[in-house]
C-alpha atoms as a PDB file:
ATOM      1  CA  UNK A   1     101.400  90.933 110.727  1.00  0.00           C
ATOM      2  CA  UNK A   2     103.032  87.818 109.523  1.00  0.00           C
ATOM      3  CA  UNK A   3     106.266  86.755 108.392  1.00  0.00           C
ATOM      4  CA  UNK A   4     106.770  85.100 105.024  1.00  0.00           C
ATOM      5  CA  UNK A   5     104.898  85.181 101.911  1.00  0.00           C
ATOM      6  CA  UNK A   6     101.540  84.337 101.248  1.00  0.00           C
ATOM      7  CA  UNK A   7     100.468  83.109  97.301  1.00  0.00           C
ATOM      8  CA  UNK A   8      96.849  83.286  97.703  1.00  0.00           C
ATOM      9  CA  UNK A   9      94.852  81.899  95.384  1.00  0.00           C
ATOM     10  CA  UNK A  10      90.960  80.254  94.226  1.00  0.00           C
ATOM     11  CA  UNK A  11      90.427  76.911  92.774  1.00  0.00           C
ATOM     12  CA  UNK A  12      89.828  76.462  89.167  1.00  0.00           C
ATOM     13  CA  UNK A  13      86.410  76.543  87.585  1.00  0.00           C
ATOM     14  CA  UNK A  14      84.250  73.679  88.692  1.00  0.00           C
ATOM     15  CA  UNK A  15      81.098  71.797  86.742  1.00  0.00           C
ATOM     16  CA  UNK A  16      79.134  73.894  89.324  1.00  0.00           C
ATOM     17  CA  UNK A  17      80.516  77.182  88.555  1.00  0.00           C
ATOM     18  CA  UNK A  18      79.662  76.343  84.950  1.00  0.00           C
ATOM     19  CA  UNK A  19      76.635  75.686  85.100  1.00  0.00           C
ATOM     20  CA  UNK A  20      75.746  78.367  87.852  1.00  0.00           C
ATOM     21  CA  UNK A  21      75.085  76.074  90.330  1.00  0.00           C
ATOM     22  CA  UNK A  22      75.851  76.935  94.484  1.00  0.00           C
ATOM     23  CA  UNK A  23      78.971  75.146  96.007  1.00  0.00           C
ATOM     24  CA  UNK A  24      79.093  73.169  99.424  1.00  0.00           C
ATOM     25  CA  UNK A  25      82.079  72.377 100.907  1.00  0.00           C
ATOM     26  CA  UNK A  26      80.832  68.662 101.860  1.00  0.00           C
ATOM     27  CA  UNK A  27      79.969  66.856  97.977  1.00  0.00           C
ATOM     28  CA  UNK A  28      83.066  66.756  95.529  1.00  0.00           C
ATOM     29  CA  UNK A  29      82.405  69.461  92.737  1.00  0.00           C
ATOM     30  CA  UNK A  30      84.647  68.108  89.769  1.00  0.00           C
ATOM     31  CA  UNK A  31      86.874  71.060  88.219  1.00  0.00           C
ATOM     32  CA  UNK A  32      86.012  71.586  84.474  1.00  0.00           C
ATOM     33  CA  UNK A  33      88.454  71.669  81.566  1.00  0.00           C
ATOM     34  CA  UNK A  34      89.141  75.229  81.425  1.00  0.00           C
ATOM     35  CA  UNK A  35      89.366  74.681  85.672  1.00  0.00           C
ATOM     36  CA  UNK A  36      92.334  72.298  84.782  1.00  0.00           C
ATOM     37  CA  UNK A  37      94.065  74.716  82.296  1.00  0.00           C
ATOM     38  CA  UNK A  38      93.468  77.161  85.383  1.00  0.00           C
ATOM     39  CA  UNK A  39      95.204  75.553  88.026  1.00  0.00           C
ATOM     40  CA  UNK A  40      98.360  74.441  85.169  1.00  0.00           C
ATOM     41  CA  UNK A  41      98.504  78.050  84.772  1.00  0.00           C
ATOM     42  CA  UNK A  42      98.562  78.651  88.284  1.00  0.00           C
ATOM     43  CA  UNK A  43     101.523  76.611  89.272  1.00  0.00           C
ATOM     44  CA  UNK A  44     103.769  77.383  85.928  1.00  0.00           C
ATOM     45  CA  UNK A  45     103.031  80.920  87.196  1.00  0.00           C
ATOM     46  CA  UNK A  46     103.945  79.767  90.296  1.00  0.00           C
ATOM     47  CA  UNK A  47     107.136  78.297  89.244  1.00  0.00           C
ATOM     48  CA  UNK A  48     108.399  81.286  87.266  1.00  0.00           C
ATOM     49  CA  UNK A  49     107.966  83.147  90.249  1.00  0.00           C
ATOM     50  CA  UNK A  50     109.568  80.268  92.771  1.00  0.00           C
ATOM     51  CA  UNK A  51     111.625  77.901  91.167  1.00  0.00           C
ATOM     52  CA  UNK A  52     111.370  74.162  90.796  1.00  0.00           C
ATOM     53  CA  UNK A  53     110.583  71.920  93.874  1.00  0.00           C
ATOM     54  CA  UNK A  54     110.794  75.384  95.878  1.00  0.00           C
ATOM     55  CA  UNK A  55     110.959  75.357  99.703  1.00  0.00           C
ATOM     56  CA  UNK A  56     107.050  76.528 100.453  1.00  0.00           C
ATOM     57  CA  UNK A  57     104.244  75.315 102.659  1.00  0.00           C
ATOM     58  CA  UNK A  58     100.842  74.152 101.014  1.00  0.00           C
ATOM     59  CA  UNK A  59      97.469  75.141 102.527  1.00  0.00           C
ATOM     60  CA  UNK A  60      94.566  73.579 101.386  1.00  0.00           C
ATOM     61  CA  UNK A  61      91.005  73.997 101.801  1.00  0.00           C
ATOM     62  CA  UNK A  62      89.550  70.309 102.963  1.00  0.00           C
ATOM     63  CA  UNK A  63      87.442  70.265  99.733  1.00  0.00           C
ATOM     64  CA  UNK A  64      87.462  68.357  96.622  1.00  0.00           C
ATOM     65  CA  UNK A  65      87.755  71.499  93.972  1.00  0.00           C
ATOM     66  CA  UNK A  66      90.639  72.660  95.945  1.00  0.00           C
ATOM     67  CA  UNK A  67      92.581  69.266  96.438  1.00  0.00           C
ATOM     68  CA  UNK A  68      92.398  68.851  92.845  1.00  0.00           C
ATOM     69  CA  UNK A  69      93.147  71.972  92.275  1.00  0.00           C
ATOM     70  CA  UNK A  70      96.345  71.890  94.588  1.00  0.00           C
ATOM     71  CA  UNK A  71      97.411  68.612  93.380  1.00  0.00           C
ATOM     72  CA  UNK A  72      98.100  70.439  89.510  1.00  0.00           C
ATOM     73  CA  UNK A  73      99.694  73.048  91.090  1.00  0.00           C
ATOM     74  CA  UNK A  74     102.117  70.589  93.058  1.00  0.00           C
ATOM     75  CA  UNK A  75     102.891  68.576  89.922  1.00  0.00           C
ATOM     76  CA  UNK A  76     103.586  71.447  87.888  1.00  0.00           C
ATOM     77  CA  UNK A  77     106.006  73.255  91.145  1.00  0.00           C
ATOM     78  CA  UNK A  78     107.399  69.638  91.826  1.00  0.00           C
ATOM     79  CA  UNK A  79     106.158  69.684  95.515  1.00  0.00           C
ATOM     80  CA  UNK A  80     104.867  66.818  97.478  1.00  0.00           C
ATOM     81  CA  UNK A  81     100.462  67.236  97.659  1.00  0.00           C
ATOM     82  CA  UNK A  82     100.928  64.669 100.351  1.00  0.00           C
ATOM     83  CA  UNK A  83     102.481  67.092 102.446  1.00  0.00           C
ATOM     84  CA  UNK A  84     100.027  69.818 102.079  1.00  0.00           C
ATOM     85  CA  UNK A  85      98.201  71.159 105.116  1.00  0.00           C
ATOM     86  CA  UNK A  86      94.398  70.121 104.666  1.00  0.00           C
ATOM     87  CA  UNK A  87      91.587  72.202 106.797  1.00  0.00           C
ATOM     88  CA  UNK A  88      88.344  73.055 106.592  1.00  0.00           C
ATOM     89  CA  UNK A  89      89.298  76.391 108.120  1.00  0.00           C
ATOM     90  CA  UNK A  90      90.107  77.390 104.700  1.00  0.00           C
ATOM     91  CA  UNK A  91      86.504  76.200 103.050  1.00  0.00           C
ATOM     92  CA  UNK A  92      84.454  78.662 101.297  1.00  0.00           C
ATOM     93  CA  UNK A  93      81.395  80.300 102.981  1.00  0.00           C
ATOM     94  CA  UNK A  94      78.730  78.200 103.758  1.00  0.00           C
ATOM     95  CA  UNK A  95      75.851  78.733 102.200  1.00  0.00           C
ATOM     96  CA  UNK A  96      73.342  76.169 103.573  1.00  0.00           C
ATOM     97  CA  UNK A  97      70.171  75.107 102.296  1.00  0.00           C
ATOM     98  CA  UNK A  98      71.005  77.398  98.978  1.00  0.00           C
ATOM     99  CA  UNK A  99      73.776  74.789  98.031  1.00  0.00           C
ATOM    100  CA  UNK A 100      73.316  72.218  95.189  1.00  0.00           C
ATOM    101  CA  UNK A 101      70.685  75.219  94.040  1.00  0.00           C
ATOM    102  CA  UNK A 102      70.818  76.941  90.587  1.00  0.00           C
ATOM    103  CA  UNK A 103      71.346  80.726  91.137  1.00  0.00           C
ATOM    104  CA  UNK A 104      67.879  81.356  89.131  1.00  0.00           C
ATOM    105  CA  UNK A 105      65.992  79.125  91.323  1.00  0.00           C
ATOM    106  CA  UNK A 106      67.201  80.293  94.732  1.00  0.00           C
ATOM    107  CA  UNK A 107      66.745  84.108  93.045  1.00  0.00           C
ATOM    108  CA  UNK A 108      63.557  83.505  91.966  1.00  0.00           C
ATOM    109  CA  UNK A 109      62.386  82.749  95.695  1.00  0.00           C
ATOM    110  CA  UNK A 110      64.639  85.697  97.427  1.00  0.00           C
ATOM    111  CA  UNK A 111      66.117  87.858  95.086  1.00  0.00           C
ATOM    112  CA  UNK A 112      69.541  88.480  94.351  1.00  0.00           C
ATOM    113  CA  UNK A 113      72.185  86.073  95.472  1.00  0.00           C
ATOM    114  CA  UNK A 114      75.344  88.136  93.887  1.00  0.00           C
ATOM    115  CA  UNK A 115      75.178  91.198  95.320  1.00  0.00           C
ATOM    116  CA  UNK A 116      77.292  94.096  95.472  1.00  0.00           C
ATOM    117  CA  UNK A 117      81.224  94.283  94.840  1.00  0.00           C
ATOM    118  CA  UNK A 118      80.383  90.970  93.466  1.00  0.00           C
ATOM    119  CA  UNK A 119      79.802  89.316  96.922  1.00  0.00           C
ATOM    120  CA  UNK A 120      77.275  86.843  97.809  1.00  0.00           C
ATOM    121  CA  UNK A 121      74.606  87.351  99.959  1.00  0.00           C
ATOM    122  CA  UNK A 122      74.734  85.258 103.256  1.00  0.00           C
ATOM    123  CA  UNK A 123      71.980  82.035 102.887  1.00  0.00           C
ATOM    124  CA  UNK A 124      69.553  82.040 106.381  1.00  0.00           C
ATOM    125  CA  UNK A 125      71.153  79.126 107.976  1.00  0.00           C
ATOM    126  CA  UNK A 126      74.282  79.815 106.162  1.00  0.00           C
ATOM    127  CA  UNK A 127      77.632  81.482 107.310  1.00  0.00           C
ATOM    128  CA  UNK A 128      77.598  85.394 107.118  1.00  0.00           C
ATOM    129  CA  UNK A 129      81.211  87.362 106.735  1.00  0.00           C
ATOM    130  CA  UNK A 130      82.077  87.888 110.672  1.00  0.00           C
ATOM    131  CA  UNK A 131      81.862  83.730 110.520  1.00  0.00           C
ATOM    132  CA  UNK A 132      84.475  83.558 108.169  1.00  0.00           C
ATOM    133  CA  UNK A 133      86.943  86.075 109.637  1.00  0.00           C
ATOM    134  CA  UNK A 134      86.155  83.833 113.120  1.00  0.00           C
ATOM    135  CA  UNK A 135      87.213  80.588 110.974  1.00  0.00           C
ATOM    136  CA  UNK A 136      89.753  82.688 109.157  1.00  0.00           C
ATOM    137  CA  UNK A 137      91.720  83.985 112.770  1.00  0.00           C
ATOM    138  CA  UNK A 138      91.224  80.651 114.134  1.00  0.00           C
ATOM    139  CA  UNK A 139      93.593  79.584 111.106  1.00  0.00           C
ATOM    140  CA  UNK A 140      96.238  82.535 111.689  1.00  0.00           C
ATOM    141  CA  UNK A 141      96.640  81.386 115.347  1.00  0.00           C
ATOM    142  CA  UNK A 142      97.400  78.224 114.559  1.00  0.00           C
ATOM    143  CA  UNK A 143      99.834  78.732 112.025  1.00  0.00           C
ATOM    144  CA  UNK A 144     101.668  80.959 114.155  1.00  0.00           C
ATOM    145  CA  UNK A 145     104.467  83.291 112.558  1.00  0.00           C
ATOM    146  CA  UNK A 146     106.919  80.815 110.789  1.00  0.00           C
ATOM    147  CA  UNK A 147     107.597  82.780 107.997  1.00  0.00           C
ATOM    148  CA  UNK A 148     108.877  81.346 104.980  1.00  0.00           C
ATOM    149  CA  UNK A 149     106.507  80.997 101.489  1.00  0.00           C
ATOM    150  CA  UNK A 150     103.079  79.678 101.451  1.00  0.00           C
ATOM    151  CA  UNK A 151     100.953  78.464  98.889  1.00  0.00           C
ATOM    152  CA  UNK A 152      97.310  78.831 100.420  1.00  0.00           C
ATOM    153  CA  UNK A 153      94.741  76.644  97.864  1.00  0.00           C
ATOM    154  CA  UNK A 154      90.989  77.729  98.822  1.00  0.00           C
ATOM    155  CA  UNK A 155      87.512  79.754  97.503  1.00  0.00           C
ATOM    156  CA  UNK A 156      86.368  83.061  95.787  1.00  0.00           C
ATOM    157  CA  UNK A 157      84.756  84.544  98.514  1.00  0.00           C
ATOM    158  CA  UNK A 158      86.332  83.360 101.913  1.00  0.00           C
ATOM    159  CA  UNK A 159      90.104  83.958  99.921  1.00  0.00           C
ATOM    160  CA  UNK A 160      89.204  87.384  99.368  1.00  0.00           C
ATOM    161  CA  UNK A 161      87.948  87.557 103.593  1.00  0.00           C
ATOM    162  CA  UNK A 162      91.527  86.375 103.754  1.00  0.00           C
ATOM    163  CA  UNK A 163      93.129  88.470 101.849  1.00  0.00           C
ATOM    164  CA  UNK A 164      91.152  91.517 103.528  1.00  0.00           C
ATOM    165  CA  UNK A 165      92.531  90.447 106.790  1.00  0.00           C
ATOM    166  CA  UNK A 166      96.444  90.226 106.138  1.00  0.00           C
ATOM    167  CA  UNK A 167      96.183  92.456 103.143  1.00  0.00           C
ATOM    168  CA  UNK A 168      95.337  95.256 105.286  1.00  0.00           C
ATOM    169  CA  UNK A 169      91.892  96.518 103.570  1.00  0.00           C
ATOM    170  CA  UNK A 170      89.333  98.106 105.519  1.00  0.00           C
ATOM    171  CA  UNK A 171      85.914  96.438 106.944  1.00  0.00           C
ATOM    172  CA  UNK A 172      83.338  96.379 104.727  1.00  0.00           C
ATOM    173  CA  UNK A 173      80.718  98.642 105.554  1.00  0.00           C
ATOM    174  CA  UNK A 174      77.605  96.136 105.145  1.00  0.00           C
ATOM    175  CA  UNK A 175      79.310  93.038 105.810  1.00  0.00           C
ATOM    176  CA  UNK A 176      81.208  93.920 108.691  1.00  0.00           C
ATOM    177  CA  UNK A 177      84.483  92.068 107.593  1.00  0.00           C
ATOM    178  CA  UNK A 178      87.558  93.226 105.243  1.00  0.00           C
ATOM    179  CA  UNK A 179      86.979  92.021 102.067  1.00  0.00           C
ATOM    180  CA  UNK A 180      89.849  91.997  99.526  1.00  0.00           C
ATOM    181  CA  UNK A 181      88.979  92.903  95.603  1.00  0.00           C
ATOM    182  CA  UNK A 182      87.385  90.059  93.425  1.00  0.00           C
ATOM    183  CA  UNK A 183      90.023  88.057  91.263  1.00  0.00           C
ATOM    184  CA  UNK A 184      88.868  85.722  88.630  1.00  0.00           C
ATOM    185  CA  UNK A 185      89.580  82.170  88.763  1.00  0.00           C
ATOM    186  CA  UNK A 186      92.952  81.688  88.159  1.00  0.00           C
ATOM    187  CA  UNK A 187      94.683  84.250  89.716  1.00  0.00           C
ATOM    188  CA  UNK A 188      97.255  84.699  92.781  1.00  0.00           C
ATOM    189  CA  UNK A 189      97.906  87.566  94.749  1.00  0.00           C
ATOM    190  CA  UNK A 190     100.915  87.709  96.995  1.00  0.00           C
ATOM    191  CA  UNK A 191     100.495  89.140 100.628  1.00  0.00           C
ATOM    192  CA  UNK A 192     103.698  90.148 102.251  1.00  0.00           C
ATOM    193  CA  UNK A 193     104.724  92.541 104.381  1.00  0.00           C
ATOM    194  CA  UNK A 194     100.458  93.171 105.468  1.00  0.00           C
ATOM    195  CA  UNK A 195     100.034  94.617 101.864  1.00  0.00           C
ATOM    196  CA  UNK A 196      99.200  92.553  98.964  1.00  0.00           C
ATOM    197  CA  UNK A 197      99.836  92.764  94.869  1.00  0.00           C
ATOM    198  CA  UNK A 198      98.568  90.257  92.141  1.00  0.00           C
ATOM    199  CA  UNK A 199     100.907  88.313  90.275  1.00  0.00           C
ATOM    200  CA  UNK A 200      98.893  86.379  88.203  1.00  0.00           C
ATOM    201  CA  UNK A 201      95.449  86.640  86.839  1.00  0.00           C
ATOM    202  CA  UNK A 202      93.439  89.935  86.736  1.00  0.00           C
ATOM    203  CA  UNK A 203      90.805  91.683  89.258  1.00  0.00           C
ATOM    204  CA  UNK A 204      86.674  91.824  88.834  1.00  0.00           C
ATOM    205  CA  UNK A 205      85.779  87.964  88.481  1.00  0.00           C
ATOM    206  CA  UNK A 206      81.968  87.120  89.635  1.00  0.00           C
ATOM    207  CA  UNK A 207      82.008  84.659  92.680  1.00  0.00           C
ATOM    208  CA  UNK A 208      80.480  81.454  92.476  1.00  0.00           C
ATOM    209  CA  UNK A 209      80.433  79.625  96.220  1.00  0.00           C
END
């Protein structure tokens, strides 16, 4: 279990989300308007809960939506984005030759790509959920147990592998990995302690990688 606290949280809503569209963690995928009113929201949240210019560490998924993402949140706390700790570790699953796709297209050709407990289902040459927790574990054992606060910056789907793992839920069934409840886009939960609550946002948003 670690020490600290853990704000956990998804990027805002990107031109690809919008329009349906299947994220890869390589191209820039812009954040939309209501994804920059998200991530405001996120980091005045943030700052009621924290403080101005609070004593955290920032964790950011290496990808475009989440740097931009971040970088609202750090204006809004008054932290330094510079500073933030960029890996790829913290990308969202990898859905391969499905990415750049429209959800219609690639479920016209397979069938469903949102599946149940509105998950996605795992592209061929893709990354399936024991891949994630792998990338996920790699992450813990690097950061070690500093303790302190945490902002962690990253993806609908590989957050909530995250939040399965220090949150304490049990492996899914299926997907052979503990997978936290969906949040929309905009919210942060708060692991401490190995549990986790939400602060911010609501549960039951539809994932789109």
């Amino acid at each position: 279990m670690k020490q600290g606290r853990f704000y956990i949280m998804r990027h805002g809503e990107t031109v690809y989300n919008a329009t349906r569209r299947i994220q890869a963690n390589n191209i820039h995928t812009p954040l939309t308007r209501q994804g920059f009113e998200q991530a405001v929201a996120m980091g005045c949240a943030l700052r009621a809960e924290l403080g101005e210019s609070p004593q955290v560490t920032l964790h950011i998924s290496d990808t475009g939506r989440a740097l931009q993402t971040a970088a609202l949140i750090a204006e809004e706390l008054g932290i330094d984005w510079f500073a933030g700790r960029r890996t790829m570790d913290l990308k969202e699953i990898d859905m391969g030759s499905w990415y750049g796709r429209s959800y219609r297209e690639v479920e016209s050709e397979v069938g469903p790509v949102l599946i149940e407990d509105h998950l996605l289902r795992p592209a061929p040459d893709g990354e399936d959920y024991p891949m994630i927790v792998a990338r996920l574990n790699r992450w813990l054992d690097e950061l070690g147990d500093p303790g302190g606060d945490h902002i962690v910056v990253m993806h609908g789907i590989s957050s909530r592998v995250l939040r399965g793992m220090m949150g304490g839920y049990p492996v899914h069934p299926v997907h052979r990995a503990p997978i936290a409840p969906s949040l929309v886009q905009g919210s942060i939960t708060l692991v401490e302690h190995g549990a986790e609550r939400t602060i911010f946002g609501s549960e039951h948003g539809i994932e789109h990688a």
